[in-house]
N, C-alpha and C. Protein backbone atom coordinates (compact mmCIF):
# COMPACT_ATOMS: atom_id res chain seq x y z
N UNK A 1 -101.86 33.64 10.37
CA UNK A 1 -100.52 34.06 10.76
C UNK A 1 -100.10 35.30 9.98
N UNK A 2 -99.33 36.08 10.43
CA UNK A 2 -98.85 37.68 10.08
C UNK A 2 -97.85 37.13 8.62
N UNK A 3 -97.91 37.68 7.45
CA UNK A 3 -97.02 37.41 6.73
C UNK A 3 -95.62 37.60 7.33
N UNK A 4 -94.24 36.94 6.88
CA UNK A 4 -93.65 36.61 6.89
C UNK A 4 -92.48 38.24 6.61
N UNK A 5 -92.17 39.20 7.67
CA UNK A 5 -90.82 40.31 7.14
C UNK A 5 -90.22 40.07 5.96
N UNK A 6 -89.75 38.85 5.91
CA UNK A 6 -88.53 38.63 5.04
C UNK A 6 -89.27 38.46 3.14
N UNK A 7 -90.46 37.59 3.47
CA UNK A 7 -91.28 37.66 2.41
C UNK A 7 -91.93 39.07 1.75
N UNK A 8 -92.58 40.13 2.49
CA UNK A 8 -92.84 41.14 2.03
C UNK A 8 -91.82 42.24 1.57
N UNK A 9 -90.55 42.15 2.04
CA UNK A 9 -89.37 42.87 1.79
C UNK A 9 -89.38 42.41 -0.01
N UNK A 10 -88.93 41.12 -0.02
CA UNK A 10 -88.69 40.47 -1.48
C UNK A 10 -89.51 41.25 -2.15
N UNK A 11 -90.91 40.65 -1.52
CA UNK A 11 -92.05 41.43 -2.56
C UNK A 11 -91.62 42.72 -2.93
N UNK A 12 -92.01 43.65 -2.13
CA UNK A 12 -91.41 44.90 -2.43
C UNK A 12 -90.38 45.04 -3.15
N UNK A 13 -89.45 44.61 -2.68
CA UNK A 13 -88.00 44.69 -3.92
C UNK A 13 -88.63 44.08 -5.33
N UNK A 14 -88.93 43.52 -5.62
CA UNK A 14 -89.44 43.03 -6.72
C UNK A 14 -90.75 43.74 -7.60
N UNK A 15 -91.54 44.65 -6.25
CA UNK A 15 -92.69 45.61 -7.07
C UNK A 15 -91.98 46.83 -7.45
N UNK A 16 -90.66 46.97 -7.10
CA UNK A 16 -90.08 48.21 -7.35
C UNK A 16 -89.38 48.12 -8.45
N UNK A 17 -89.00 46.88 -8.49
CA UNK A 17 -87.68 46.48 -9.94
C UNK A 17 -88.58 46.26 -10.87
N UNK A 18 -89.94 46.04 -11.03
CA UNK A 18 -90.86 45.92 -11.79
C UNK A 18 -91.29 47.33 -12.12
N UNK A 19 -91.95 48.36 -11.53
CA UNK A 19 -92.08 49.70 -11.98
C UNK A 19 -91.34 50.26 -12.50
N UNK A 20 -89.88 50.25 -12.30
CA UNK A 20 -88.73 50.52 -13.05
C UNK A 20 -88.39 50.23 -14.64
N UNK A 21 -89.11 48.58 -14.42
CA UNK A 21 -88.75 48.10 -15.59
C UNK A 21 -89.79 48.80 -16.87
N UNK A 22 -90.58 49.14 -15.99
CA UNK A 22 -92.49 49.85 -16.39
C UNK A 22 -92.12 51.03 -17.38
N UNK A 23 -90.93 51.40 -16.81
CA UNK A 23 -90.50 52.61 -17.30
C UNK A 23 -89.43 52.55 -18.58
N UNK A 24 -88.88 51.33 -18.83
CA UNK A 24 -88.06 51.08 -20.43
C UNK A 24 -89.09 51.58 -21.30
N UNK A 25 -88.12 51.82 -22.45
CA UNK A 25 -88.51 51.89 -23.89
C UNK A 25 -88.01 51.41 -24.66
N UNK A 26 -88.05 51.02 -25.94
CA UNK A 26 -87.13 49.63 -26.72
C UNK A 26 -85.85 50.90 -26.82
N UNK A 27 -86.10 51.91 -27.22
CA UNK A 27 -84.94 53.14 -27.42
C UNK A 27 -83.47 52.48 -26.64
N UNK A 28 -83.80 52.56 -24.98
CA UNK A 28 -83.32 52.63 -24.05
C UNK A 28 -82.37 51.29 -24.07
N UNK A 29 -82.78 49.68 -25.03
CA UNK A 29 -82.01 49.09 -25.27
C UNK A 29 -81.46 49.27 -26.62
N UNK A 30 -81.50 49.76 -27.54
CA UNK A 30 -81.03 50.30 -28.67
C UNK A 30 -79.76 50.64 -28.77
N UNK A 31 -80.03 51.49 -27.89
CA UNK A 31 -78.86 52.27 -28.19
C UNK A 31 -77.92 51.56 -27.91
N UNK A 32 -77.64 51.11 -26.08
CA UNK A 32 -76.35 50.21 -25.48
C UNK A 32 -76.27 49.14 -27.34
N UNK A 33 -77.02 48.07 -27.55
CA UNK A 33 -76.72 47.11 -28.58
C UNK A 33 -76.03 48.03 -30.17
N UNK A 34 -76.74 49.39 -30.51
CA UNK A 34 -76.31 50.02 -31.42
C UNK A 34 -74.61 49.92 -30.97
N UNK A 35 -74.31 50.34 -29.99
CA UNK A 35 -72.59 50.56 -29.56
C UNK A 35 -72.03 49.68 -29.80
N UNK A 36 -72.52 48.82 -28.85
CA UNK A 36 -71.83 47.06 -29.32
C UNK A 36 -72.04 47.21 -30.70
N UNK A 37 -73.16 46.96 -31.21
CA UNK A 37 -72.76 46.72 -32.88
C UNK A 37 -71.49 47.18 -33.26
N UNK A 38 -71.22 48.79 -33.63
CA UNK A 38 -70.42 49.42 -34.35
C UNK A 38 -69.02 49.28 -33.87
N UNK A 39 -68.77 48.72 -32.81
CA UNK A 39 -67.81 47.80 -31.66
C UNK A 39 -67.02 46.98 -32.28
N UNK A 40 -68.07 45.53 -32.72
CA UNK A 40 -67.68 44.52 -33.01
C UNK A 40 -68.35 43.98 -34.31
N UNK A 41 -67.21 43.84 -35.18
CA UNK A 41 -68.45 43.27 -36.84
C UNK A 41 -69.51 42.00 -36.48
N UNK A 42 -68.35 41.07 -35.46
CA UNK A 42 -69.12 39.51 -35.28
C UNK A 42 -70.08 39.86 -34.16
N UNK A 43 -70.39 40.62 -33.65
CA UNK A 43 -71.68 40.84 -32.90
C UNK A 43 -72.48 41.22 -33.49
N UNK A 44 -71.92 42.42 -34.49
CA UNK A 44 -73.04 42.68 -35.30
C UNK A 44 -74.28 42.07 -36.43
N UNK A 45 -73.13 40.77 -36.92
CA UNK A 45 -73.93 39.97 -37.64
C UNK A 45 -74.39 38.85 -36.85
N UNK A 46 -74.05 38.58 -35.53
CA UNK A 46 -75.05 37.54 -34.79
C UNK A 46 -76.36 38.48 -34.63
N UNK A 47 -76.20 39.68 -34.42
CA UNK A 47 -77.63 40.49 -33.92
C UNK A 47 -78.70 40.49 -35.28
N UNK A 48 -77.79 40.86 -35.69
CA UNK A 48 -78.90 40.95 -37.33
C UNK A 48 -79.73 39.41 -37.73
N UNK A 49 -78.87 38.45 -37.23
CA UNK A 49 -79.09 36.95 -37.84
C UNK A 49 -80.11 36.88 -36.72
N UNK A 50 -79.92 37.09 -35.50
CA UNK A 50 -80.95 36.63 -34.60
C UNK A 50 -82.36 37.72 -34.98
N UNK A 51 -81.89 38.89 -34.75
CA UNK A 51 -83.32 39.77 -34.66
C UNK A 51 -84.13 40.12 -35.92
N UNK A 52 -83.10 39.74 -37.07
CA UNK A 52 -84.63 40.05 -38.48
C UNK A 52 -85.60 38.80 -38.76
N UNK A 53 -84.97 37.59 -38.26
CA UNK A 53 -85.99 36.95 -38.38
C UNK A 53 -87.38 36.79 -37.51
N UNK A 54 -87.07 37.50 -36.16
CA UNK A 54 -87.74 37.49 -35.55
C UNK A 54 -88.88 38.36 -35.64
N UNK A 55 -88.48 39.89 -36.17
CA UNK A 55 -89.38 40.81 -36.51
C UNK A 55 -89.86 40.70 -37.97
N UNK A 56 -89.02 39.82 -39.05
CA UNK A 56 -89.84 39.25 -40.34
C UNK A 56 -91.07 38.65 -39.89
N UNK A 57 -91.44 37.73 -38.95
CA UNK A 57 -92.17 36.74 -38.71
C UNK A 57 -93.89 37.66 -37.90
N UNK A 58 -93.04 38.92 -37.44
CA UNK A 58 -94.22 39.58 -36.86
C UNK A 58 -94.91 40.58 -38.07
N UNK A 59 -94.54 40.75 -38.91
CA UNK A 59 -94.69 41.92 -39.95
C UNK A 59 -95.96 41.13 -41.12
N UNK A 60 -97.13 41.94 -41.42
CA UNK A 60 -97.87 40.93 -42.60
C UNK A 60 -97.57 40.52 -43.76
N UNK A 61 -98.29 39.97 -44.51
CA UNK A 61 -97.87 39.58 -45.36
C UNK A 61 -97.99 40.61 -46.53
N UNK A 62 -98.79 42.09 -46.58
CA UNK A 62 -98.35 42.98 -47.27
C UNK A 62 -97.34 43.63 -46.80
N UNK A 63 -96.65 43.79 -46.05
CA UNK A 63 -95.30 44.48 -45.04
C UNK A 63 -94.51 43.85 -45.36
N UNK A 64 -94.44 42.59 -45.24
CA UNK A 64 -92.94 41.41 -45.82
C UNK A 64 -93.00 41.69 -47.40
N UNK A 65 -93.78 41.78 -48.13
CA UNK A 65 -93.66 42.01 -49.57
C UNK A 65 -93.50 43.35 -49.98
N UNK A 66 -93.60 44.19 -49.41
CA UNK A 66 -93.12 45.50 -49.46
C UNK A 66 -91.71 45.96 -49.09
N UNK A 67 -91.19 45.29 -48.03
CA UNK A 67 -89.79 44.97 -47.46
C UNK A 67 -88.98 44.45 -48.34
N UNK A 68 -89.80 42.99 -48.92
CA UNK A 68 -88.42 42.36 -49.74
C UNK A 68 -87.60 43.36 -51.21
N UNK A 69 -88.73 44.42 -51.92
CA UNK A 69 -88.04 44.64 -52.79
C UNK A 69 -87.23 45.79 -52.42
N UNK A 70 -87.07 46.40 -51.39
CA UNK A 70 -85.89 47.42 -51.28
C UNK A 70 -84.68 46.44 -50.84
N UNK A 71 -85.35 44.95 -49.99
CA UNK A 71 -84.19 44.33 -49.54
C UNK A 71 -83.25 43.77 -50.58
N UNK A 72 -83.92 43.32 -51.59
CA UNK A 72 -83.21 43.30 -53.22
C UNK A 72 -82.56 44.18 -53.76
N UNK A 73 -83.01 45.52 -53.83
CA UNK A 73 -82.46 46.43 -53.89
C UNK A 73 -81.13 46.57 -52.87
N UNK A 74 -81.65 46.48 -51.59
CA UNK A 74 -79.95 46.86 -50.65
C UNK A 74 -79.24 45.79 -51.26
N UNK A 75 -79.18 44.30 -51.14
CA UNK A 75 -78.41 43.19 -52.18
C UNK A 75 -77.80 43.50 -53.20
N UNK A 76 -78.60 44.04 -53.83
CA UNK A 76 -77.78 44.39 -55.65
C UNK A 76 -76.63 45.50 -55.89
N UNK A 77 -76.44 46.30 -54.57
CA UNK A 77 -75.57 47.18 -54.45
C UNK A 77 -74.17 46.95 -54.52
N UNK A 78 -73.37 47.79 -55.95
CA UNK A 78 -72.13 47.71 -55.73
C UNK A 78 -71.06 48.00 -54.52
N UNK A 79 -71.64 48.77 -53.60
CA UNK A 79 -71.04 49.12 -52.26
C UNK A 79 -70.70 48.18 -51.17
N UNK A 80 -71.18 47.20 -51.65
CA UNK A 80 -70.75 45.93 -51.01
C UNK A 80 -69.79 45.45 -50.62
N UNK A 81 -69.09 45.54 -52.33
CA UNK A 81 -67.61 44.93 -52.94
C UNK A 81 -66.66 45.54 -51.96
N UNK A 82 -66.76 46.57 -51.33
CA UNK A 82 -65.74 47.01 -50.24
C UNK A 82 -65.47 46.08 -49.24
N UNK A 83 -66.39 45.65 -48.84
CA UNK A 83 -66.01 44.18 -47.93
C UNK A 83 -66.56 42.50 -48.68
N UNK A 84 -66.15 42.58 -49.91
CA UNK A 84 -66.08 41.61 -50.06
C UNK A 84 -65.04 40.22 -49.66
N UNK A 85 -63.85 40.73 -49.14
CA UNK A 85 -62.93 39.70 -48.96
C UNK A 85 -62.84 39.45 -46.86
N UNK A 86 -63.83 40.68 -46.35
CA UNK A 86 -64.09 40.55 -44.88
C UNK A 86 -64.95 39.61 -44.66
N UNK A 87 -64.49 38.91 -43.57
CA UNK A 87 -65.30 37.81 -42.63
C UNK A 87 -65.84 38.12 -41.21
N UNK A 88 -66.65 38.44 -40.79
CA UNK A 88 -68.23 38.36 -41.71
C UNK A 88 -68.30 39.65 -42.29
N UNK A 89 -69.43 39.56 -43.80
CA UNK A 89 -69.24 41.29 -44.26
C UNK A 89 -71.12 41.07 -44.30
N UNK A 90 -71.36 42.28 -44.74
CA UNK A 90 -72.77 42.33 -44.98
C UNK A 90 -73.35 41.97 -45.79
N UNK A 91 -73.13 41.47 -46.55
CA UNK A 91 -73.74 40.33 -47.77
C UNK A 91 -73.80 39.10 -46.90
N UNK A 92 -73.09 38.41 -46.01
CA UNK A 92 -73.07 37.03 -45.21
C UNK A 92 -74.43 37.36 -44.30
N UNK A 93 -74.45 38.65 -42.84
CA UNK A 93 -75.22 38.62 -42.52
C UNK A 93 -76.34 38.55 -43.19
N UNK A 94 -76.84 39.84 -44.03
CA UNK A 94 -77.86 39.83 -44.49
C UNK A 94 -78.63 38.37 -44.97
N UNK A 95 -78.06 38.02 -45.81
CA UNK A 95 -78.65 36.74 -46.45
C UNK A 95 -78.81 35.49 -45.23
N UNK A 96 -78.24 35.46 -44.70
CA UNK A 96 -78.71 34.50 -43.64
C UNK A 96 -79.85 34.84 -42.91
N UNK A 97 -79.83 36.10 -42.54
CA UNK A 97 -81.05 36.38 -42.09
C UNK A 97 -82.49 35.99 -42.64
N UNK A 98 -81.76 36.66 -44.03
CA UNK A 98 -83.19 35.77 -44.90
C UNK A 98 -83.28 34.77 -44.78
N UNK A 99 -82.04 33.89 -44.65
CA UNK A 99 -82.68 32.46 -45.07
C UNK A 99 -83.20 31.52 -43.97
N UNK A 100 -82.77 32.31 -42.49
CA UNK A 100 -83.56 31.46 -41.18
C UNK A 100 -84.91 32.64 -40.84
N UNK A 101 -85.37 33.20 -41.69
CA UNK A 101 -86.90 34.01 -41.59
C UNK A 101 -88.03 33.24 -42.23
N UNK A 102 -89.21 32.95 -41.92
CA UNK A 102 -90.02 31.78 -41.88
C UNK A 102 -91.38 33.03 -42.64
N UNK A 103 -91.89 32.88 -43.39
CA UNK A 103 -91.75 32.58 -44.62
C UNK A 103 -90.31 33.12 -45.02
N UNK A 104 -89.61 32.59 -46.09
CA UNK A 104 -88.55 33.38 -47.01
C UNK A 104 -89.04 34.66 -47.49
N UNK A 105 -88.72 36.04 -47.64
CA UNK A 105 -88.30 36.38 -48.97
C UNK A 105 -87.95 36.16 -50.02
N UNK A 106 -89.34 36.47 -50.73
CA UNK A 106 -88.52 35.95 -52.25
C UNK A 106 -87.46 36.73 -52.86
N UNK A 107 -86.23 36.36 -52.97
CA UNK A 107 -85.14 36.75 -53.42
C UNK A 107 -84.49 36.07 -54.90
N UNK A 108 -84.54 36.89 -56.10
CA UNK A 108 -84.25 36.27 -57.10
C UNK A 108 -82.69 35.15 -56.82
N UNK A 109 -83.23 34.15 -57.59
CA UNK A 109 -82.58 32.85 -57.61
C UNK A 109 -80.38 33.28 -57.86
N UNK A 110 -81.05 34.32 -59.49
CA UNK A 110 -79.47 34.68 -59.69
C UNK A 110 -79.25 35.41 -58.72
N UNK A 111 -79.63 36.27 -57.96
CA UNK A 111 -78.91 37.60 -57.22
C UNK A 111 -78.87 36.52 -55.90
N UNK A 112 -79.01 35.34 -55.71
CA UNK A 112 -78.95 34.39 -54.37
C UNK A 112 -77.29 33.72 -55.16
N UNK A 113 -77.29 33.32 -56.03
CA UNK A 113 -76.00 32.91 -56.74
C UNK A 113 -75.09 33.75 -57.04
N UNK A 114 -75.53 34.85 -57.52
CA UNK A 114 -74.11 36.01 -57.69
C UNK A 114 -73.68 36.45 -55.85
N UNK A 115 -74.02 36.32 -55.17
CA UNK A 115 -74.06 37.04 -53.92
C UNK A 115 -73.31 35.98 -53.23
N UNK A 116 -73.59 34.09 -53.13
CA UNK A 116 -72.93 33.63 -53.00
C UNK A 116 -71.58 33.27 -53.39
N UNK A 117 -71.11 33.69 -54.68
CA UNK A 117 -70.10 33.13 -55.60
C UNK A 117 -69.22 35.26 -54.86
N UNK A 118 -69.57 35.56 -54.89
CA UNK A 118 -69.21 36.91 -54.78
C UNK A 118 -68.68 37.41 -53.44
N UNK A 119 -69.36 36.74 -52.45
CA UNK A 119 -68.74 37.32 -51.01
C UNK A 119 -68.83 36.27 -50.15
N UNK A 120 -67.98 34.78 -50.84
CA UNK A 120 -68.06 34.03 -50.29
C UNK A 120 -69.03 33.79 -48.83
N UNK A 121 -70.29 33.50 -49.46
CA UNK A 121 -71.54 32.98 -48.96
C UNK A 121 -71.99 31.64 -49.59
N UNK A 122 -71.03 30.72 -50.14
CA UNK A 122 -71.53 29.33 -50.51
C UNK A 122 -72.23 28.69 -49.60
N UNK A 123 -71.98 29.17 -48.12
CA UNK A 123 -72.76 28.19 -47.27
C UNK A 123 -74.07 28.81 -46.99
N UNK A 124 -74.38 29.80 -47.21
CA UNK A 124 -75.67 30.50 -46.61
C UNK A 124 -76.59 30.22 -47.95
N UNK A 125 -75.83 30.40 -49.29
CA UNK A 125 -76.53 30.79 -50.57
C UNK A 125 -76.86 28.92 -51.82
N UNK A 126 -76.44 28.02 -50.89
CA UNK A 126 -76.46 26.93 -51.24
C UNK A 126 -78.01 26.31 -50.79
N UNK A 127 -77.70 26.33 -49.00
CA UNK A 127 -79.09 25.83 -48.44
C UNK A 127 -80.51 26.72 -48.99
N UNK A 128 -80.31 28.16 -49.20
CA UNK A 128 -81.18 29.07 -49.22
C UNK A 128 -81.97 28.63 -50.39
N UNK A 129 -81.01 28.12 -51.45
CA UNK A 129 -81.28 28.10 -52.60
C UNK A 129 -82.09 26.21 -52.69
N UNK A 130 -81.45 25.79 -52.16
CA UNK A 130 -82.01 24.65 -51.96
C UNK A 130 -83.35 24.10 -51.45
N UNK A 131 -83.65 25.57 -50.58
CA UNK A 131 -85.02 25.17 -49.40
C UNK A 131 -85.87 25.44 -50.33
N UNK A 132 -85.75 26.91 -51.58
CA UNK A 132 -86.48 27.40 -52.53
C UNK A 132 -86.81 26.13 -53.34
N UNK A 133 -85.90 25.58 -53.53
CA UNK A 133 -86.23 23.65 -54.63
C UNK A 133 -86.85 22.97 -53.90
N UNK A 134 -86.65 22.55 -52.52
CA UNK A 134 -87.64 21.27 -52.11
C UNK A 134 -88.97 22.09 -51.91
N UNK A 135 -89.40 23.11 -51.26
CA UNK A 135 -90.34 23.79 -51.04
C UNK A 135 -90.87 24.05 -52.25
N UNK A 136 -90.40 24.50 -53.06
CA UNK A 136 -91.15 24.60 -54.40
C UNK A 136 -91.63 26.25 -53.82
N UNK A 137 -90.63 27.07 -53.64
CA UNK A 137 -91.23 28.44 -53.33
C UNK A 137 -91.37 28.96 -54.69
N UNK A 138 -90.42 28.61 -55.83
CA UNK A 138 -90.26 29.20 -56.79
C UNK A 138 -90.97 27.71 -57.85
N UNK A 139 -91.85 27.12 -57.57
CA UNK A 139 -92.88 26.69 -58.57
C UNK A 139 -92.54 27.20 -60.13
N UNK A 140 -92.55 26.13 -61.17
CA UNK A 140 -92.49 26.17 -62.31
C UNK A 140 -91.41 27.59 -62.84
N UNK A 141 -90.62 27.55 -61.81
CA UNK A 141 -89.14 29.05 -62.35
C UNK A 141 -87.93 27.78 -61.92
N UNK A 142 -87.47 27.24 -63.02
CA UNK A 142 -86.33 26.74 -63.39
C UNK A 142 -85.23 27.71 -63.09
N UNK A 143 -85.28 29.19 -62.75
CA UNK A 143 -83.55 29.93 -62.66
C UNK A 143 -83.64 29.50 -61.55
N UNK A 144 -84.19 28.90 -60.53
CA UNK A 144 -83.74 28.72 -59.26
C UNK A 144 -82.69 27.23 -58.83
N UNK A 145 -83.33 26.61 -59.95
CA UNK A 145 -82.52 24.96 -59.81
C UNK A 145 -81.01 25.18 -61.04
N UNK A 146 -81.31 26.02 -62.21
CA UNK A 146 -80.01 26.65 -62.88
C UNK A 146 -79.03 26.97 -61.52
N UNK A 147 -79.64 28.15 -60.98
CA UNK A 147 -78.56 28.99 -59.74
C UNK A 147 -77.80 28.01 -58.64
N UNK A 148 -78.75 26.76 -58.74
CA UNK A 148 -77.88 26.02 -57.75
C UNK A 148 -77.42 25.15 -58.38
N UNK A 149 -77.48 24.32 -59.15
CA UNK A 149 -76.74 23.68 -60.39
C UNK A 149 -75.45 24.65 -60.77
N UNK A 150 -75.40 25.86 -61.04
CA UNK A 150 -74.06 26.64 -61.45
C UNK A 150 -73.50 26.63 -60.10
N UNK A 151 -74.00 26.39 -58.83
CA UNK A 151 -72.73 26.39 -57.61
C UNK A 151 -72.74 25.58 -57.16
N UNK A 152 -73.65 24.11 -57.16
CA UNK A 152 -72.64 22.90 -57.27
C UNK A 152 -71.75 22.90 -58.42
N UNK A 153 -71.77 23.17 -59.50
CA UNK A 153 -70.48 22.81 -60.65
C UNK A 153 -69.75 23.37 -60.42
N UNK A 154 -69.33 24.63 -60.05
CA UNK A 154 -68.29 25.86 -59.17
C UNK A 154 -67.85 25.60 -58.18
N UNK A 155 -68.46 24.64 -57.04
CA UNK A 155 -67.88 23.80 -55.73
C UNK A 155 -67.28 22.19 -56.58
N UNK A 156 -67.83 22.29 -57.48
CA UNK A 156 -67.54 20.23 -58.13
C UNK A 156 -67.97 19.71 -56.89
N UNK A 157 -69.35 19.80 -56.77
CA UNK A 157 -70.44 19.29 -55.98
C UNK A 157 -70.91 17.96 -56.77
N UNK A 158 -70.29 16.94 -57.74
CA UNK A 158 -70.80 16.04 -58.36
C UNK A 158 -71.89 15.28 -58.29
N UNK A 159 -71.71 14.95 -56.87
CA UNK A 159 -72.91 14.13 -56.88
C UNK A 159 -74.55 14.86 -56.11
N UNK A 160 -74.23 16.03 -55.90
CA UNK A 160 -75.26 17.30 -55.21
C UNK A 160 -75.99 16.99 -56.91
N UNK A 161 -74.84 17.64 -57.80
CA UNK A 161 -75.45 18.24 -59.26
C UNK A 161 -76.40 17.00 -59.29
N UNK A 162 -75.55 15.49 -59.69
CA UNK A 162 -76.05 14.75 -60.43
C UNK A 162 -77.55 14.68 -59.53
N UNK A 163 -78.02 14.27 -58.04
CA UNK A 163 -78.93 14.39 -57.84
C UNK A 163 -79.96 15.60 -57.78
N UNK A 164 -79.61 16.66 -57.91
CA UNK A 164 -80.30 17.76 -58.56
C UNK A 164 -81.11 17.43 -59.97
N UNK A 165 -80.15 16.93 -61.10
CA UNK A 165 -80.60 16.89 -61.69
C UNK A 165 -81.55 15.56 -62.28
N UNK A 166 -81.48 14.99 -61.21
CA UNK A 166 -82.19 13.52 -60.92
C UNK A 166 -83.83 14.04 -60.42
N UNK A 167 -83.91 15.06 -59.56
CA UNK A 167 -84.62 15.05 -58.59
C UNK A 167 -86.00 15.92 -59.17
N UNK A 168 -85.95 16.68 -60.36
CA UNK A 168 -87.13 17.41 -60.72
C UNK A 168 -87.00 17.48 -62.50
N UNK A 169 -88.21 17.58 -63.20
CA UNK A 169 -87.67 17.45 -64.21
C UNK A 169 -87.60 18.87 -64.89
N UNK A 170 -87.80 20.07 -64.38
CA UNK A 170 -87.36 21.10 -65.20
C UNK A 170 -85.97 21.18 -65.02
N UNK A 171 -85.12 20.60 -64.25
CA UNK A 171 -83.88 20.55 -64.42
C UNK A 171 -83.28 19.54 -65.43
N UNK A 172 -84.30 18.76 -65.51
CA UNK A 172 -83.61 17.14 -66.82
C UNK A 172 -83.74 18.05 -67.68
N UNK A 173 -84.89 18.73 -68.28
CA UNK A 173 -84.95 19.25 -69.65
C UNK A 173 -83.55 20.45 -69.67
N UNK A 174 -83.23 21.46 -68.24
CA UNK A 174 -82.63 21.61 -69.14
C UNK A 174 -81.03 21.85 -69.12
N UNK A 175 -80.78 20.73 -68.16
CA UNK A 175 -79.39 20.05 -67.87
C UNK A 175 -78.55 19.56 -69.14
N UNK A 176 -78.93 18.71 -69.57
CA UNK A 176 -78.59 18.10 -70.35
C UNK A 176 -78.27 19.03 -72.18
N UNK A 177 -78.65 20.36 -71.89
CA UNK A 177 -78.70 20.90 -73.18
C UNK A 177 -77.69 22.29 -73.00
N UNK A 178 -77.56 22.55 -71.47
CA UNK A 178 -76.84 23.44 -71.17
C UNK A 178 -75.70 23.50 -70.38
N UNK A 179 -75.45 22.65 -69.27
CA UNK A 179 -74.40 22.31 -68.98
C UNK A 179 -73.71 21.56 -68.88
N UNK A 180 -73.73 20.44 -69.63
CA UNK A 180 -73.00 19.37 -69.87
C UNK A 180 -71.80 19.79 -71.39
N UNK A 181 -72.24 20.96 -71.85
CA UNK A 181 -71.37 21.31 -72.74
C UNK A 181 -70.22 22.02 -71.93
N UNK A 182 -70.41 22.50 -70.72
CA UNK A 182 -69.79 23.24 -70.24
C UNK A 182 -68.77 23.01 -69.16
N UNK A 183 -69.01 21.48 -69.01
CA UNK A 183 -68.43 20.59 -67.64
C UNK A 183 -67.60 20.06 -68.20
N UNK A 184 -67.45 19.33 -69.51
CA UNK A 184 -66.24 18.80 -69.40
C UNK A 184 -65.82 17.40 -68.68
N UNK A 185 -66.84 17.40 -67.83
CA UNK A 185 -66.62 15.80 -66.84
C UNK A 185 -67.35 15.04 -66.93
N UNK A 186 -66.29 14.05 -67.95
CA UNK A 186 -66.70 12.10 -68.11
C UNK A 186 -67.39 12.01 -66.76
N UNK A 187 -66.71 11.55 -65.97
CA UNK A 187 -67.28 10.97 -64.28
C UNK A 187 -69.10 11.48 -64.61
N UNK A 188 -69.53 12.41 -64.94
CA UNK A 188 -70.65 12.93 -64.33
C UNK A 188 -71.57 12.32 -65.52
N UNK A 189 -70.75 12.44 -66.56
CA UNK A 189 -71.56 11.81 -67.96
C UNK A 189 -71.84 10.40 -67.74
N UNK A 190 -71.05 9.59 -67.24
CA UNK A 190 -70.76 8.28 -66.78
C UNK A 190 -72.18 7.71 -65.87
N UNK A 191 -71.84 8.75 -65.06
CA UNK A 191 -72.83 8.43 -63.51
C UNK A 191 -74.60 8.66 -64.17
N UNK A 192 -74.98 9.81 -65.11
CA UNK A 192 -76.28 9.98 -65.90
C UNK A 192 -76.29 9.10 -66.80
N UNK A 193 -75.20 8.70 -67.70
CA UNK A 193 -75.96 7.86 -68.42
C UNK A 193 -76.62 6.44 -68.43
């Protein structure tokens, strides 16, 4: 039987919207999303949150380690503080990005704690810091279980701390010698001893 008019039309419409498409370049969506970005702040940090992890994950593993220390570098920047009291500012995106990118960046433990305590990022800079403890990304480096131990005691996260410091023992050794002078709270002395 003769194919079908109505079927080869489609086709056609469809080999044509396809050659067309033959013809993009990533440029060509760039730019439109660049606009939107500079548009809207909260678009801008959904784009960043969605698309660095995606292109972290394609990049090697000498490329991701070459990346992370300028990305430390962009972090440590006083130029920040200009939007520190904006919701969302670029200290929020950024760090989230890191922290749903598969492997992590290693990102020092304090500059994950000053960054949270600093541009209100407790929620991004808590888990981040946390995945680094159960994962054991940061193996035998105690500033990482310090950094989250100083922002549960800064949230009066009591019972986060107390099982923190339940849960590994480079934190027993050195809990008990450093911030318990500094807490002040029976309740927590109570609950360890």
């Amino acid at each position: 039987p003769p194919p079908d008019p109505e079927v080869e039309k489609l086709c056609a419409t469809h080999a044509a919207f396809l050659k067309d498409m033959a013809r993009l370049q990533v440029a060509d969506l760039m730019k439109p999303l660049r606009e939107v970005a500079h548009k809207d702040a909260s678009m801008a940090y959904h784009l960043w949150v969605l698309v660095f992890p995606i292109v972290w994950a394609t990049l090697q593993k000498e490329e991701q380690e070459a990346l992370a220390k300028p990305m430390i570098h962009l972090l440590s920047k006083d130029y920040h503080q200009k939007q520190q009291w904006q919701r969302p500012n670029v200290v929020q995106a950024l760090l989230e990005g890191i922290s749903l990118s598969q492997p992590q960046p290693k990102i020092p433990a304090e500059l994950i704690r000053f960054l949270g305590k600093t541009y209100s990022a407790w929620h991004i800079a808590i888990p981040l810091l946390e995945s680094h403890v159960l994962s054991r990304l940061f193996l035998k480096d105690s500033r990482c279980f310090h950094a989250l131990a100083d922002l549960y005691r800064h949230l009066a996260e009591e019972d986060m701390l107390v099982g923190l410091w339940r849960a590994d023992e480079h934190i027993q050794k050195w809990l008990p010698q450093n911030l318990y002078p500094k807490m002040q709270n029976e309740r927590i002395l109570r609950h360890v001893a």
